[in-house]
C-alpha atoms as a PDB file:
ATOM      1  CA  UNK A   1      -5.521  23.920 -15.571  1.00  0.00           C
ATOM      2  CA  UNK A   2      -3.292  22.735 -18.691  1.00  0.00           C
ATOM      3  CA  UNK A   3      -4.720  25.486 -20.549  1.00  0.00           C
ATOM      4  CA  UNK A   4      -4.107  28.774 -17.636  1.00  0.00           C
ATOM      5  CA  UNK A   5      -0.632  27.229 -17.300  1.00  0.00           C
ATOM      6  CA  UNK A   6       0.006  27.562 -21.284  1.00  0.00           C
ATOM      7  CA  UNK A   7      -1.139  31.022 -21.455  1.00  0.00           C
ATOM      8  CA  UNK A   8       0.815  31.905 -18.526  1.00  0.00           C
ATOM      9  CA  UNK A   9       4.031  30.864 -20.233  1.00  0.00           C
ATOM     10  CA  UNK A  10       2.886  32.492 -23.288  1.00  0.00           C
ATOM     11  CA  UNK A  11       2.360  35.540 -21.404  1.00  0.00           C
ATOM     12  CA  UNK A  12       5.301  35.356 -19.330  1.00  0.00           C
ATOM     13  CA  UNK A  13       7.894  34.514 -21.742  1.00  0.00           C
ATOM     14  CA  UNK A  14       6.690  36.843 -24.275  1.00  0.00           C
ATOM     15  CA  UNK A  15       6.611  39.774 -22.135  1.00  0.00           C
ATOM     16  CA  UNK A  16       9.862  38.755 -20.613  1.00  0.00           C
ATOM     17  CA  UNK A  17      11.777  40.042 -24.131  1.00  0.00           C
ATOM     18  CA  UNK A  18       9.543  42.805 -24.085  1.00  0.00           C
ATOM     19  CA  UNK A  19       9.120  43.811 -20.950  1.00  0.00           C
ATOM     20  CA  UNK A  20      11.481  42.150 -18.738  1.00  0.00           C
ATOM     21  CA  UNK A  21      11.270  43.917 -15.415  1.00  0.00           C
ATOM     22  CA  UNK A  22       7.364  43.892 -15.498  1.00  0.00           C
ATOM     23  CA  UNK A  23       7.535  40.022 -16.724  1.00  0.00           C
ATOM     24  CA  UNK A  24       9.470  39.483 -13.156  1.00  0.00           C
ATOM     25  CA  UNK A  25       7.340  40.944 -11.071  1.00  0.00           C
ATOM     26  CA  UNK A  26       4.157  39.065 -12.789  1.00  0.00           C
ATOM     27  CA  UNK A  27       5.796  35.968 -12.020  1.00  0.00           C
ATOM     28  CA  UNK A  28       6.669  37.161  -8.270  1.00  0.00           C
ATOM     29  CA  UNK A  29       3.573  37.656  -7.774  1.00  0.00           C
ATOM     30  CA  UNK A  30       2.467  34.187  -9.179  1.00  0.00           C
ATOM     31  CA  UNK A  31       5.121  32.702  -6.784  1.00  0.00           C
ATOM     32  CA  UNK A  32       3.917  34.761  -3.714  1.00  0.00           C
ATOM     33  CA  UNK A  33       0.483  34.366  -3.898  1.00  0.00           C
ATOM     34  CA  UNK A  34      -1.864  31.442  -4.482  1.00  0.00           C
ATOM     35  CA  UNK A  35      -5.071  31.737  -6.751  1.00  0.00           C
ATOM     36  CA  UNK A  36      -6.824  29.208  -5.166  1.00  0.00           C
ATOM     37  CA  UNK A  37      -7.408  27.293  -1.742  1.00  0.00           C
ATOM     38  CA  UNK A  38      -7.569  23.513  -2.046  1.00  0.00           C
ATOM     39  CA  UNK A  39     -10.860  22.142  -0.688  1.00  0.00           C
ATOM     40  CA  UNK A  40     -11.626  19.579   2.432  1.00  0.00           C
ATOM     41  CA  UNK A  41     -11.918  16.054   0.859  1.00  0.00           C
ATOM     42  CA  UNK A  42     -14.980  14.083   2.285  1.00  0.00           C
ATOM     43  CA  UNK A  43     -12.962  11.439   3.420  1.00  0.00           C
ATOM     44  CA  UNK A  44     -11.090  14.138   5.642  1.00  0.00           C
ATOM     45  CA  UNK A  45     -13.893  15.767   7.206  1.00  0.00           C
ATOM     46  CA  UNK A  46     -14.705  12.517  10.163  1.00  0.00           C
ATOM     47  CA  UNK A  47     -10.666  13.545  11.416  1.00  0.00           C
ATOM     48  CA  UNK A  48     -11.331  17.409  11.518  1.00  0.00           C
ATOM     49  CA  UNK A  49     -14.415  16.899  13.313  1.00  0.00           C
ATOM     50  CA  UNK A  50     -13.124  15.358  16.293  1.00  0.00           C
ATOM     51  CA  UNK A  51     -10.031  17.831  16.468  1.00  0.00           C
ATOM     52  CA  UNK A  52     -10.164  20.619  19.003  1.00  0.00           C
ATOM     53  CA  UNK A  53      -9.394  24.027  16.953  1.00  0.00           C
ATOM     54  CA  UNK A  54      -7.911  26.868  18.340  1.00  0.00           C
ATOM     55  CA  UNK A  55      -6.602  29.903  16.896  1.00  0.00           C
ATOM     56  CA  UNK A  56      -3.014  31.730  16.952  1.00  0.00           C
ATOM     57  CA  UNK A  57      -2.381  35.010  14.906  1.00  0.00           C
ATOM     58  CA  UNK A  58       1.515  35.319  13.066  1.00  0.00           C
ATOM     59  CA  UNK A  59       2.437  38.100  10.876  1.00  0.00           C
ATOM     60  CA  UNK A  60      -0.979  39.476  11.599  1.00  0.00           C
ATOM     61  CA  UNK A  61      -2.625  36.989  10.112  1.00  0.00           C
ATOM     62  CA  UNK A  62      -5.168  34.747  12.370  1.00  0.00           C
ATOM     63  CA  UNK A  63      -4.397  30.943  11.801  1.00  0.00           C
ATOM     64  CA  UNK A  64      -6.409  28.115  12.307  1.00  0.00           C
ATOM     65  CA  UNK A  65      -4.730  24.884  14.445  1.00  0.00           C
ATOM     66  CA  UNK A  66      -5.979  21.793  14.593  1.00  0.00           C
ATOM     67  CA  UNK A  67      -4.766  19.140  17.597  1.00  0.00           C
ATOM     68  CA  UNK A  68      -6.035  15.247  19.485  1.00  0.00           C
ATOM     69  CA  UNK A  69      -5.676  13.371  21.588  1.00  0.00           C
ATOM     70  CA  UNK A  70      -4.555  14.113  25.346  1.00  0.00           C
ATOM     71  CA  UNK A  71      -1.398  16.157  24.657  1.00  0.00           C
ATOM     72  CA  UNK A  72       1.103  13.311  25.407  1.00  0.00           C
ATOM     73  CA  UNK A  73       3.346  12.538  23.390  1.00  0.00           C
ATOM     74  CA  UNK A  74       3.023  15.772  20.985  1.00  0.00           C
ATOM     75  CA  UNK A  75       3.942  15.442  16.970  1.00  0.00           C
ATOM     76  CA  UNK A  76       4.045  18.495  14.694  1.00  0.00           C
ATOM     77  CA  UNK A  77       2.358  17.950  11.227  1.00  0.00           C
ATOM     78  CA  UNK A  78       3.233  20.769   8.839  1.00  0.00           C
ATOM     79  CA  UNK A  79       1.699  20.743   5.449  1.00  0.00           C
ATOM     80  CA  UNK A  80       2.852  21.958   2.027  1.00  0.00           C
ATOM     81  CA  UNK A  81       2.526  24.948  -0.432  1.00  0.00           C
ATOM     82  CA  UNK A  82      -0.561  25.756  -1.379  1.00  0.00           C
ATOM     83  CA  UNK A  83      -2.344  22.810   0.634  1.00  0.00           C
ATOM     84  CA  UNK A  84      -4.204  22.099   3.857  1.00  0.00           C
ATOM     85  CA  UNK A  85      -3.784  20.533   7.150  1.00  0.00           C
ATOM     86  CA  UNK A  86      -6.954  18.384   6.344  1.00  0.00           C
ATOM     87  CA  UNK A  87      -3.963  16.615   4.052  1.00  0.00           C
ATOM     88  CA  UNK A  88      -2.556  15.179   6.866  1.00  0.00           C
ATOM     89  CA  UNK A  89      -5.684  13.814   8.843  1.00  0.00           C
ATOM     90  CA  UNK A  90      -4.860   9.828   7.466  1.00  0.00           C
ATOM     91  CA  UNK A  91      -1.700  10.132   9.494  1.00  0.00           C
ATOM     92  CA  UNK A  92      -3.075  12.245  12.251  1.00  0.00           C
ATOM     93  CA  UNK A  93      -5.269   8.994  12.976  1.00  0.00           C
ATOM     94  CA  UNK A  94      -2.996   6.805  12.211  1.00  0.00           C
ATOM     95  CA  UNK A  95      -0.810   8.863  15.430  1.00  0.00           C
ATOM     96  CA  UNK A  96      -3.551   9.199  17.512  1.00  0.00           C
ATOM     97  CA  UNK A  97      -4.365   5.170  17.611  1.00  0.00           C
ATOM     98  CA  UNK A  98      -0.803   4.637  18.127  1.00  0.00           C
ATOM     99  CA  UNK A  99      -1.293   6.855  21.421  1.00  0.00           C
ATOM    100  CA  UNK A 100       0.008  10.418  20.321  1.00  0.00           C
ATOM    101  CA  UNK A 101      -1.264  13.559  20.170  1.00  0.00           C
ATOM    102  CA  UNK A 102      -0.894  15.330  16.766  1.00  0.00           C
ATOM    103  CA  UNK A 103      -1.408  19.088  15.965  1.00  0.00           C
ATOM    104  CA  UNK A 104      -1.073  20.973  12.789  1.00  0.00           C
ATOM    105  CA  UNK A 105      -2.201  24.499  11.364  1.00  0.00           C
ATOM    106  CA  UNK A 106      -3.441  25.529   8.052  1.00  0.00           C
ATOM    107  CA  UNK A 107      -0.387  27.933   7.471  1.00  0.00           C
ATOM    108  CA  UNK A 108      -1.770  31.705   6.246  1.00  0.00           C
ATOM    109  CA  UNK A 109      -3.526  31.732   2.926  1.00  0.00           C
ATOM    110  CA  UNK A 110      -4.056  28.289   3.116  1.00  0.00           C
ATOM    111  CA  UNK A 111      -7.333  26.392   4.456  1.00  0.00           C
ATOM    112  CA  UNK A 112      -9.018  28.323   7.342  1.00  0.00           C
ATOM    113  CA  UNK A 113      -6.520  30.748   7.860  1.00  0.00           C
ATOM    114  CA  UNK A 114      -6.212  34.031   6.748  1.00  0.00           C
ATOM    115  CA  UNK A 115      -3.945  36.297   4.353  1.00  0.00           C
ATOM    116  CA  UNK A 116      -3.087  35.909   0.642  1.00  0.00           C
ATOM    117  CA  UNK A 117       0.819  34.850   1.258  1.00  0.00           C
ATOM    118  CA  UNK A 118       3.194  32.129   3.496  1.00  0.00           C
ATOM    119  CA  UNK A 119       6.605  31.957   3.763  1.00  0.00           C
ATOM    120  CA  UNK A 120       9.122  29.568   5.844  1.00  0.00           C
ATOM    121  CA  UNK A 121       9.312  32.547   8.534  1.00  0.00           C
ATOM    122  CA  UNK A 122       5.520  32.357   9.448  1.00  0.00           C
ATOM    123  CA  UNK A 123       6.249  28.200   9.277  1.00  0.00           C
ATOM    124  CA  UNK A 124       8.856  28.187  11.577  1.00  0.00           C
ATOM    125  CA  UNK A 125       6.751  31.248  14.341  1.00  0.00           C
ATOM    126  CA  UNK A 126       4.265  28.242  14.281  1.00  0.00           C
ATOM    127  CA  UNK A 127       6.491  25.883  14.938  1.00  0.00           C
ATOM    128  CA  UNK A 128       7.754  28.207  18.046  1.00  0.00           C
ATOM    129  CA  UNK A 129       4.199  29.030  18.842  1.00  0.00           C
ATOM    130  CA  UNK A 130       2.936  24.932  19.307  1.00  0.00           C
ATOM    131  CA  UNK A 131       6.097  23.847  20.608  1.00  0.00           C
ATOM    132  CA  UNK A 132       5.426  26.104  23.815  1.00  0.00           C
ATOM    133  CA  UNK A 133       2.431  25.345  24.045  1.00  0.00           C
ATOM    134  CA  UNK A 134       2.678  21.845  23.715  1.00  0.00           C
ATOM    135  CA  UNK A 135       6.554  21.280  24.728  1.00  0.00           C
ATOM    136  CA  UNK A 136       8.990  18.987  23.185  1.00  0.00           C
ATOM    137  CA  UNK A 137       7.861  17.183  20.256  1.00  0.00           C
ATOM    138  CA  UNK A 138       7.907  13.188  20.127  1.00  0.00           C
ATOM    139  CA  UNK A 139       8.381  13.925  16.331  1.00  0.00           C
ATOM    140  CA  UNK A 140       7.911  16.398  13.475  1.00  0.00           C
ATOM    141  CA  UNK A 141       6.491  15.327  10.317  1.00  0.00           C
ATOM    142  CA  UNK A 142       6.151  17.461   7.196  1.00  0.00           C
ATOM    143  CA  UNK A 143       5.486  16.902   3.523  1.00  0.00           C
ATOM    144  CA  UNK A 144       6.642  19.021   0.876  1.00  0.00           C
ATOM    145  CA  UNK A 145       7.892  22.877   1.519  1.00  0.00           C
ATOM    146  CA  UNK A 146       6.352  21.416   5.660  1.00  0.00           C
ATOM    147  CA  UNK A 147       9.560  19.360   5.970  1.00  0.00           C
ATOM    148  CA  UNK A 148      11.466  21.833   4.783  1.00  0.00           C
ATOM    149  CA  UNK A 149      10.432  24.464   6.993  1.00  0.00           C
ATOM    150  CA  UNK A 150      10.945  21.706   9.742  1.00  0.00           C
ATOM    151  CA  UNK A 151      15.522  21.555   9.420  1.00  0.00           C
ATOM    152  CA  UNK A 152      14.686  25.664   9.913  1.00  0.00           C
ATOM    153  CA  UNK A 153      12.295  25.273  12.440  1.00  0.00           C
ATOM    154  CA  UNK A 154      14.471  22.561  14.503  1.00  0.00           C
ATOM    155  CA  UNK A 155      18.032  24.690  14.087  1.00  0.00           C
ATOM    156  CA  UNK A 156      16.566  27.651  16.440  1.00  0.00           C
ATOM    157  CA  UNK A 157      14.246  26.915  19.262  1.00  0.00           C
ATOM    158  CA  UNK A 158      11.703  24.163  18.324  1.00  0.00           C
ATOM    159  CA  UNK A 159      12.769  20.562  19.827  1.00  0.00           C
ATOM    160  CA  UNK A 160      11.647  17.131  18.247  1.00  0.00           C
ATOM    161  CA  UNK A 161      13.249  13.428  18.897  1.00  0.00           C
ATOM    162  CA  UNK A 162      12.860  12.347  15.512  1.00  0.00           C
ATOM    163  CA  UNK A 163      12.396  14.054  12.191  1.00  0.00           C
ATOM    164  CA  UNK A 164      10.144  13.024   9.090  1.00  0.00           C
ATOM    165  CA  UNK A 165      10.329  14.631   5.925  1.00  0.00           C
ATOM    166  CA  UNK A 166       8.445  13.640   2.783  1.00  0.00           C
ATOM    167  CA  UNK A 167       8.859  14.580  -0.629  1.00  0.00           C
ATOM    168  CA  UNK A 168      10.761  17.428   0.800  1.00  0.00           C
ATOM    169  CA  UNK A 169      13.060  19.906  -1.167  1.00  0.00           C
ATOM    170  CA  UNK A 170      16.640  20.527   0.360  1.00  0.00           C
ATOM    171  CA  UNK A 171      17.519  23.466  -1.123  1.00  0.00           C
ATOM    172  CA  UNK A 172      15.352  26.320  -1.182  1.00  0.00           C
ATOM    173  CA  UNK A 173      16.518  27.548  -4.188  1.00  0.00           C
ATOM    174  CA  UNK A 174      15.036  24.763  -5.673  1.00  0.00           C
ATOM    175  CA  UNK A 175      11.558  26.358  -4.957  1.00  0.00           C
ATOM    176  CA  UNK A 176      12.610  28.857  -7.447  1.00  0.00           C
ATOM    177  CA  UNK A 177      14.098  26.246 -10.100  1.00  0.00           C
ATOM    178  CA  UNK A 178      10.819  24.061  -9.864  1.00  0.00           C
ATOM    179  CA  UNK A 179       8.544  26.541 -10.268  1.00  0.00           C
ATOM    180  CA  UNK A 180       9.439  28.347 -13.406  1.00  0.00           C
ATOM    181  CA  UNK A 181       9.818  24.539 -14.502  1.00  0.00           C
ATOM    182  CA  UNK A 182       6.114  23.996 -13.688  1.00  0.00           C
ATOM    183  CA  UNK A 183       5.516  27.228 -15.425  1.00  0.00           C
ATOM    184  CA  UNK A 184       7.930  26.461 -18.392  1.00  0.00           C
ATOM    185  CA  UNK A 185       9.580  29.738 -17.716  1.00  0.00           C
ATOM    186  CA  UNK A 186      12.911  30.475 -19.463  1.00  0.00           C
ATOM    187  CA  UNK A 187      15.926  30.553 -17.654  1.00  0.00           C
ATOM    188  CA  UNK A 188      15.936  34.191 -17.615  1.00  0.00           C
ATOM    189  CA  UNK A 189      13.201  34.870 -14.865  1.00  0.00           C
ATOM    190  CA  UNK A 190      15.204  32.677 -12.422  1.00  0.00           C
ATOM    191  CA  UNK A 191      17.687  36.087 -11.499  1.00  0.00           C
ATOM    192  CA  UNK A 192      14.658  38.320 -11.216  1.00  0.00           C
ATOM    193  CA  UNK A 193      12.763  35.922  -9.105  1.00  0.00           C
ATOM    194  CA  UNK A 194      15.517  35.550  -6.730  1.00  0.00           C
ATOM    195  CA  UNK A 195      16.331  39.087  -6.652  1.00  0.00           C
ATOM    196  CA  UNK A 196      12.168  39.864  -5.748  1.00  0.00           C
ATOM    197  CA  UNK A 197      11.952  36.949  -3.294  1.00  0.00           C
ATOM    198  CA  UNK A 198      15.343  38.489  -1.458  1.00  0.00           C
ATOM    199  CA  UNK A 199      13.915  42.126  -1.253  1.00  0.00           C
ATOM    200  CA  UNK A 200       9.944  41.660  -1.315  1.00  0.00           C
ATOM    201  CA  UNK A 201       9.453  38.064   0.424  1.00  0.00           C
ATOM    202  CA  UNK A 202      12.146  38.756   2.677  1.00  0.00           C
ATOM    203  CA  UNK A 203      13.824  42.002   3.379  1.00  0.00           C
ATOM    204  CA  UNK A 204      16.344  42.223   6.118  1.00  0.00           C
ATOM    205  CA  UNK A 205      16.991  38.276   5.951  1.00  0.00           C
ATOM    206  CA  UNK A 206      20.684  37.399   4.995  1.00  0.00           C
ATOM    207  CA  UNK A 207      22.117  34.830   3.230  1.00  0.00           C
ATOM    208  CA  UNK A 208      18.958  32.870   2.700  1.00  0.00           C
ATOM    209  CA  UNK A 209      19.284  30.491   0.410  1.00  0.00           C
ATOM    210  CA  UNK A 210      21.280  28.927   2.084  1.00  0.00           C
ATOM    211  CA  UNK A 211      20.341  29.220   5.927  1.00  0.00           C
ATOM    212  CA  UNK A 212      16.601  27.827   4.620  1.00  0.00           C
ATOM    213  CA  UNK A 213      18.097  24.751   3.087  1.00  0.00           C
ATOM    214  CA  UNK A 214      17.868  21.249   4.804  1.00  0.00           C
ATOM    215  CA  UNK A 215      21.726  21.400   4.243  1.00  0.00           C
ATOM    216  CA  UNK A 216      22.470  23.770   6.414  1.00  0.00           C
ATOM    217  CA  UNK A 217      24.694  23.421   9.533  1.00  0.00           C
ATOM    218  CA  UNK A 218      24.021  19.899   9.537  1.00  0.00           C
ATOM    219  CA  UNK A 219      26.013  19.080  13.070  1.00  0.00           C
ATOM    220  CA  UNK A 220      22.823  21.184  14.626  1.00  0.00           C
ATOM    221  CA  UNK A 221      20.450  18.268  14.060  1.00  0.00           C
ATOM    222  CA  UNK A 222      21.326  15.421  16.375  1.00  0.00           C
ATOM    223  CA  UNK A 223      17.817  13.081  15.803  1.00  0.00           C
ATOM    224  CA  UNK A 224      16.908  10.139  13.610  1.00  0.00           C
ATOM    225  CA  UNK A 225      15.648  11.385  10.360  1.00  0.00           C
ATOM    226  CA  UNK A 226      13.793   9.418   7.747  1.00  0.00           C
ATOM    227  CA  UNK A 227      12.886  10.630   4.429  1.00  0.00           C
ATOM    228  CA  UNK A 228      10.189   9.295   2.068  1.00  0.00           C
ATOM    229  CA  UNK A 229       9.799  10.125  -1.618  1.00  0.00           C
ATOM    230  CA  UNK A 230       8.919   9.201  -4.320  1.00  0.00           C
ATOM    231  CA  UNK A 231      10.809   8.235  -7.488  1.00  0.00           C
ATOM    232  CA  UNK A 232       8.335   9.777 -10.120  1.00  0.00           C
ATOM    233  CA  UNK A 233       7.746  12.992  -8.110  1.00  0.00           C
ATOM    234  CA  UNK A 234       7.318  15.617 -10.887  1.00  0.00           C
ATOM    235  CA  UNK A 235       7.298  18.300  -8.600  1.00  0.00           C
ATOM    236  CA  UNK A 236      10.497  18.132  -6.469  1.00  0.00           C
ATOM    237  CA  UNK A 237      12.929  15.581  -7.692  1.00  0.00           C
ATOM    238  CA  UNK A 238      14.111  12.568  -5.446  1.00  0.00           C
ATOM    239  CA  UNK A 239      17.811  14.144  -5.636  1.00  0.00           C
ATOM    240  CA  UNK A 240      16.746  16.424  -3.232  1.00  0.00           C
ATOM    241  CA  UNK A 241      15.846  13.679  -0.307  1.00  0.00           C
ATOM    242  CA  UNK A 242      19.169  12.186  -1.581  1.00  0.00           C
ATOM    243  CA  UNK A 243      21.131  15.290  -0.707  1.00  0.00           C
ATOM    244  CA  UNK A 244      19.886  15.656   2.442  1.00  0.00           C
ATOM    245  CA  UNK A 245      20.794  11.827   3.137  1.00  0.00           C
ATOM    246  CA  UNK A 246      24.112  12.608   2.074  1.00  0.00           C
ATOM    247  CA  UNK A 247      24.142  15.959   4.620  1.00  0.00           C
ATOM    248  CA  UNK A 248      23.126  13.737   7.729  1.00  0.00           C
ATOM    249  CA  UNK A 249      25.126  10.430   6.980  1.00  0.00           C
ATOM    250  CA  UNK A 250      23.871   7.606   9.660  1.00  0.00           C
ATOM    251  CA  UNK A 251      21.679   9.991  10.829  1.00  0.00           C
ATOM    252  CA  UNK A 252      18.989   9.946   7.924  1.00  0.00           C
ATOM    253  CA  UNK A 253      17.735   7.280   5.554  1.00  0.00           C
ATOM    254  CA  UNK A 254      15.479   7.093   2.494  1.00  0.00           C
ATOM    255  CA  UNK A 255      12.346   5.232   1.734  1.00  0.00           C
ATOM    256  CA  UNK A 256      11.439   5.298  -1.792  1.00  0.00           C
ATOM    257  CA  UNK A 257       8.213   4.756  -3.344  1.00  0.00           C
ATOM    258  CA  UNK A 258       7.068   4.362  -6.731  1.00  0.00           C
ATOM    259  CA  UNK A 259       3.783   5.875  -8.518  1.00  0.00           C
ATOM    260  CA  UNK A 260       2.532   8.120  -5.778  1.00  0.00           C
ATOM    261  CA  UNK A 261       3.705  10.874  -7.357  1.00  0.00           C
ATOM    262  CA  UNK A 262       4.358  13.952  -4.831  1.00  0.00           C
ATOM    263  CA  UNK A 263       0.938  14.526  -3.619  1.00  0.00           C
ATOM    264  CA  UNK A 264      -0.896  10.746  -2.599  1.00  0.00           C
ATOM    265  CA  UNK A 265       2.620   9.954  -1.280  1.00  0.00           C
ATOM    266  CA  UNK A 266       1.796  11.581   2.158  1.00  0.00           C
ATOM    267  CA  UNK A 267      -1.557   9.511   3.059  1.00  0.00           C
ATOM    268  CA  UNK A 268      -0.759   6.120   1.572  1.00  0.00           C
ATOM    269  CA  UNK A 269      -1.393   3.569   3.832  1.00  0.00           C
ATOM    270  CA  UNK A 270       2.198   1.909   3.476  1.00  0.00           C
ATOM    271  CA  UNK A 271       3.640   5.324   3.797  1.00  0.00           C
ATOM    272  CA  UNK A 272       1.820   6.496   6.942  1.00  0.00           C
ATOM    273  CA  UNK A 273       2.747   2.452   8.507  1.00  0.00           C
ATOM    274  CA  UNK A 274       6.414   3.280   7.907  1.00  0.00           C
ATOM    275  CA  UNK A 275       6.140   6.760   9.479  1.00  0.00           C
ATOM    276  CA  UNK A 276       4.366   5.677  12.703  1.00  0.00           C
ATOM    277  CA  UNK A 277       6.824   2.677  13.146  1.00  0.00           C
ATOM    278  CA  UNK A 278       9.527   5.111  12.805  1.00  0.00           C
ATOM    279  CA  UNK A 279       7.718   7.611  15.244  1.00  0.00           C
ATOM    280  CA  UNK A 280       7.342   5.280  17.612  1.00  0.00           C
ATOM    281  CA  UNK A 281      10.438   3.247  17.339  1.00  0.00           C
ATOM    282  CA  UNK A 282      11.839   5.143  20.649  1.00  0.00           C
ATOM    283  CA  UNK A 283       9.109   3.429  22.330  1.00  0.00           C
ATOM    284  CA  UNK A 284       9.580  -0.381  21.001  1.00  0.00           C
ATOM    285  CA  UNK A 285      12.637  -0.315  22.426  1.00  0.00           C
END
């Protein structure tokens, strides 16, 4: 892996003073679509046995959803980039003892589903898909670009009572920023990208750097929040759960962890404890 990512910088950034315009759209393409599906870990496949599967199509694509229990008490589980909703099985049990009923999706070109591409649009459609089918949520609960697609999701017609997002970005520009820094991209592909990702990923939408952000419209989110992440997460900086703390001000708080990194963070057994408690905090009282 260390050694693909150094000869795609090498490639990149050499071909970006050569070549610029074709340099941009390599690295579009890098962005849009992902080389490789993540597998089912053992210790996930006991959960995904005993869900019930169904199957939805958005944007054409058919998409695989996975849901227990007896539909009371519903909670959304959205997953990240270039992951799985097998992921999320340690807290979909952890729900499902505590007497809800959680359902997720592998989102297009992820898992199960079909297509080569996802974007926030197809993330939120889900969202609108399961919550009429399943009706308000007793939560939503996403890790990575999954809790980001939830503030989107929960501004138009999808309803939860509380929010969780975990080692979320706030910004969505910061999907751009983090992943030529993965890449070690220069500066100079950061334009292009968002020029591509404006006119390819999304034609027609407006203004959507900013209306895909956590940030935006704040006063449109009424519900508890809580925020986990991570202080070594190399992948999307703790700054950007602390903005989105500062956005929602006695509305949201912050749990920090330390050396879970941005992956293990979502299925660590103190992590998944202090997501249930919050979940069902409505409930204690």
């Amino acid at each position: 892996m260390r050694l693909r990512t150094a000869l795609i910088r090498t490639t990149l950034n050499t071909t970006g003073l050569l070549a610029p315009d074709l340099a941009g759209r390599w690295a579009l393409d890098l962005w849009r679509y992902p080389r490789t599906r993540v597998a089912v870990r053992p210790a996930e496949e006991p959960m995904l046995r005993r869900a019930t599967r169904d199957r939805v199509t958005v944007a054409g694509k058919e998409t695989v959803v996975y849901a227990w229990g007896d539909g009371r008490r519903p909670v959304l589980l959205t997953h990240g980039w270039l992951s799985r909703a097998s992921r999320l099985t340690p807290l979909a049990e952890a729900l499902l003892e505590a007497g809800y009923s959680p359902v997720t999706y592998d989102a297009p070109g992820c898992g199960e589903s079909e297509g080569r591409e996802t974007s926030i649009l197809e993330y939120r459609e889900l969202a609108r898909l399961l919550h009429a089918e399943h009706g308000r949520f007793a939560a939503a609960v996403g890790h990575s670009v999954g809790g980001l697609s939830l503030f989107f999701a929960l501004r138009d017609e999808v309803k939860a009572d509380r929010l969780v997002s975990v080692a979320a970005p706030a910004e969505f520009d910061y999907l751009i920023d983090s992943f030529c820094a993965s890449l070690g991209l220069s500066d100079r592909f950061k334009p292009r990208l968002r020029r591509g990702v404006e006119r390819q990923v999304f034609p027609g939408e407006s203004d959507i750097w900013r209306r895909f952000s956590a940030t935006h419209r704040p006063g449109e989110l009424t519900m508890p929040m809580l925020l986990v992440h991570d202080s070594g997460d190399d992948m999307i900086d703790i700054g950007q759960s602390r903005l989105v703390v500062d956005a929602y001000p006695g509305q949201a708080r912050l749990m920090v962890t330390r050396g879970l990194g941005h992956r293990r963070i979502v299925s660590d057994p103190d992590v998944v404890r202090a997501v249930v408690d919050f979940v069902a905090a409505d409930r204690a009282e």
